[in-house]
Protein backbone atom coordinates (compact mmCIF):
# COMPACT_ATOMS: atom_id res chain seq x y z
CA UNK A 1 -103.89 -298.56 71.10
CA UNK A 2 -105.88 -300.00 68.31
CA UNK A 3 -109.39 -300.64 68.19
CA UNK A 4 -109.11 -304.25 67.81
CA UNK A 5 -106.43 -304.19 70.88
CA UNK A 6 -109.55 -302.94 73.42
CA UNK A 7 -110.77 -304.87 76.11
CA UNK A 8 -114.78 -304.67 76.10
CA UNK A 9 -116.85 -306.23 78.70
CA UNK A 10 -120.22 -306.74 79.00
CA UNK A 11 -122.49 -303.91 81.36
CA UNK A 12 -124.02 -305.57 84.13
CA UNK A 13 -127.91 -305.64 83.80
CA UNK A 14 -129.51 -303.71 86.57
CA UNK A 15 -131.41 -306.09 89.03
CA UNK A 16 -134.68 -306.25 88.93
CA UNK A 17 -135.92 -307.20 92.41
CA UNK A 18 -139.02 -308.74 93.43
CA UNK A 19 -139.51 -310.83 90.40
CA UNK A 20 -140.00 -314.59 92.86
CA UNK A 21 -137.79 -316.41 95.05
CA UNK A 22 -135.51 -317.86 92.76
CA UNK A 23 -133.70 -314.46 91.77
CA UNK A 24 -132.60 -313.71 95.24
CA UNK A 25 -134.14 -310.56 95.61
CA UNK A 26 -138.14 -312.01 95.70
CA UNK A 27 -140.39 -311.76 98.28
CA UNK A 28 -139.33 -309.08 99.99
CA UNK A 29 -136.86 -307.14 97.84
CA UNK A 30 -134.05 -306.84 99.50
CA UNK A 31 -135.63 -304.45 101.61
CA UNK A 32 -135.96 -306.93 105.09
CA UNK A 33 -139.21 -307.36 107.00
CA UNK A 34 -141.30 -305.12 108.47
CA UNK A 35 -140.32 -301.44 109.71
CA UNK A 36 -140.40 -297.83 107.88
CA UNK A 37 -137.91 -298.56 105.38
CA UNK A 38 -139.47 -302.14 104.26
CA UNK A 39 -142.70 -299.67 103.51
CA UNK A 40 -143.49 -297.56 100.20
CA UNK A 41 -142.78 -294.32 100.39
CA UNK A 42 -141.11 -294.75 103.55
CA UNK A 43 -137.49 -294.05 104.83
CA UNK A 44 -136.19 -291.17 107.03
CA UNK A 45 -135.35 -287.74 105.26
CA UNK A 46 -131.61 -287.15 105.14
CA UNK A 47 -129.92 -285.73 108.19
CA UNK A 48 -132.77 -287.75 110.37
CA UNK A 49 -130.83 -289.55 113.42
CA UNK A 50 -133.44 -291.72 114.61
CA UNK A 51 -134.84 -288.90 117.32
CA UNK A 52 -132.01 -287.62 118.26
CA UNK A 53 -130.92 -284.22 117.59
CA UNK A 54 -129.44 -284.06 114.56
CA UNK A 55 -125.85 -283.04 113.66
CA UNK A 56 -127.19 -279.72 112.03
CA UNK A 57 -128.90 -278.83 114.96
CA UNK A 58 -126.35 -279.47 117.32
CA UNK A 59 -123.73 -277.01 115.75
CA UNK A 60 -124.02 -273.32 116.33
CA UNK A 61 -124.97 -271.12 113.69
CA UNK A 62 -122.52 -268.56 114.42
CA UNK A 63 -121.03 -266.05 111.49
CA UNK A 64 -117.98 -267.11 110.04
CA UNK A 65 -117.71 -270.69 112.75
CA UNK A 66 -116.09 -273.14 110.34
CA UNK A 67 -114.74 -276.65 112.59
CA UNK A 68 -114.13 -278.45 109.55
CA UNK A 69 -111.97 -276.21 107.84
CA UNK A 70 -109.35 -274.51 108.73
CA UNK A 71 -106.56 -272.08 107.11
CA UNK A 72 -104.68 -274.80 104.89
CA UNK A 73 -100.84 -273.34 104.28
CA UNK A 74 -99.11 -274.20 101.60
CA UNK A 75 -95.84 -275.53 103.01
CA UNK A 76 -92.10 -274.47 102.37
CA UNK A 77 -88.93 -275.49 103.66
CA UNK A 78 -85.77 -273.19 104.34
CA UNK A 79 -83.73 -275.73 102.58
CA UNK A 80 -85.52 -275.09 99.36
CA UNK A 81 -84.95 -271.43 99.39
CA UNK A 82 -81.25 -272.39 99.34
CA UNK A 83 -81.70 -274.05 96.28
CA UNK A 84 -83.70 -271.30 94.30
CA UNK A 85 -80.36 -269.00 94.78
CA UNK A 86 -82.48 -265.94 94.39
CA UNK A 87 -81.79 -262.76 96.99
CA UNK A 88 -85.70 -262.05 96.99
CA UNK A 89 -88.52 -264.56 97.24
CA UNK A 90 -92.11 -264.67 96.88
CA UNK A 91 -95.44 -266.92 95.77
CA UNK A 92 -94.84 -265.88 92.08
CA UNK A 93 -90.74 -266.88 92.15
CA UNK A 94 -92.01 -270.32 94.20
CA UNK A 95 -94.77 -271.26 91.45
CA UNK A 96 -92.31 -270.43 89.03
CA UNK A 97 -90.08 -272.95 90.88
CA UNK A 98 -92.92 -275.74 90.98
CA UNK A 99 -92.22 -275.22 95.06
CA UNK A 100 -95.97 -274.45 95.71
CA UNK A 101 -99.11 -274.61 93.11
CA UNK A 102 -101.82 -272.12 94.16
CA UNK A 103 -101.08 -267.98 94.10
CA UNK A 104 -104.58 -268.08 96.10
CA UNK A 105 -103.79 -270.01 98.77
CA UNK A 106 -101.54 -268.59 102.01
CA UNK A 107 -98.16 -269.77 102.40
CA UNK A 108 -96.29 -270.93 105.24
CA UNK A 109 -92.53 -270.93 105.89
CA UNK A 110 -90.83 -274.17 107.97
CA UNK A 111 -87.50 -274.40 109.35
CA UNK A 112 -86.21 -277.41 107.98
CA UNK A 113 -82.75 -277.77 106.69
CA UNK A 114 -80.03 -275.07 106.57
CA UNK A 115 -79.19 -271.74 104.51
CA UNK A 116 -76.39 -269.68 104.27
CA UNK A 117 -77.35 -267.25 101.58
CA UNK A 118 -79.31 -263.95 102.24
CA UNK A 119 -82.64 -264.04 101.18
CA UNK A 120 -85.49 -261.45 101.74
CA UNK A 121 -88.89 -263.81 102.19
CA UNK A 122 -92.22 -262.59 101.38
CA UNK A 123 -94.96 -264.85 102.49
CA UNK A 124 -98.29 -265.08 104.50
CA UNK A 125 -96.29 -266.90 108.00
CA UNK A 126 -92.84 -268.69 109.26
CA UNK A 127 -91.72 -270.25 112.03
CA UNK A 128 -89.65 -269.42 114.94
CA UNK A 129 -86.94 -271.54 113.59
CA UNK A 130 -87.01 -270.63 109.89
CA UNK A 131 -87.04 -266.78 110.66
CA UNK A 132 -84.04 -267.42 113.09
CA UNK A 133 -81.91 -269.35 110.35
CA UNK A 134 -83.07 -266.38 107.72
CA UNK A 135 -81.93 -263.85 109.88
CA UNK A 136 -79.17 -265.45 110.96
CA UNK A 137 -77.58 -265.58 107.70
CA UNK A 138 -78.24 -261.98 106.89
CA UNK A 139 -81.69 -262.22 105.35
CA UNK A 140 -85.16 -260.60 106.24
CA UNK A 141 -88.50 -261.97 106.59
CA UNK A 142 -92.17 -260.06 105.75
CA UNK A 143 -94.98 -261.04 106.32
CA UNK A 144 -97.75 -260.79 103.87
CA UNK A 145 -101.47 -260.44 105.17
């Protein structure tokens, strides 16, 4: 890309409101009529739900009570350990294979597809069905804490 090949367009001025009735945003400013937010200086703090109690107030405050996050696995399937052909896996061997991104983060072992080799797994947790169809073709599976 060349310089002369660049698109430039033109910054929007900011708007300036209450500057008469003609701009749109006269009179009153865009802020409505009447009520604490129309005022200066006025508006609620944030969090503020109009009298009720508030969101922060209604959780508990309990060490280590987290409802909006929970343990996020990294996902992988049996059929992919087929692929790798390897007799021992782990995170560093599935980074390696671009099969997971993050050595930080736990991973989790799903029983999707098939596998007929013997593979020892080493990973944070599996399912039911993937440790079956590990086991049943001769392999092991640890699990890491």
């Amino acid at each position: 890309m060349k310089i002369h090949e660049l698109k430039l367009e033109a910054k929007a001025d900011r708007k300036r409101v209450g500057r008469g009735i003609g701009s749109g945003t006269g009179k009153t400013a865009g802020r409505g009529t009447k009520g604490q937010n129309a005022r200066t200086g006025g508006g609620v703090r944030p969090g503020f739900e109009g009298g009720q109690n508030p969101l922060y107030r209604r959780l508990p405050k309990k060490r280590g009570f987290k409802p909006y996050s929970q343990i996020k696995f990294q996902v992988v399937n049996v059929s992919s350990l087929e692929k790798l052909g390897k007799a021992s896996v782990d995170a560093k061997i599935l980074i390696e294979a671009g099969l997971i991104r993050d050595n930080d983060q736990p991973i989790k072992l799903l029983g999707d597809g098939e596998i007929r080799k013997a593979v020892t797994v080493k990973l944070q947790a599996a399912t039911k069905s993937a440790t079956a169809k590990i086991q049943k073709a001769g392999g092991k599976v640890e699990l890491l804490k």
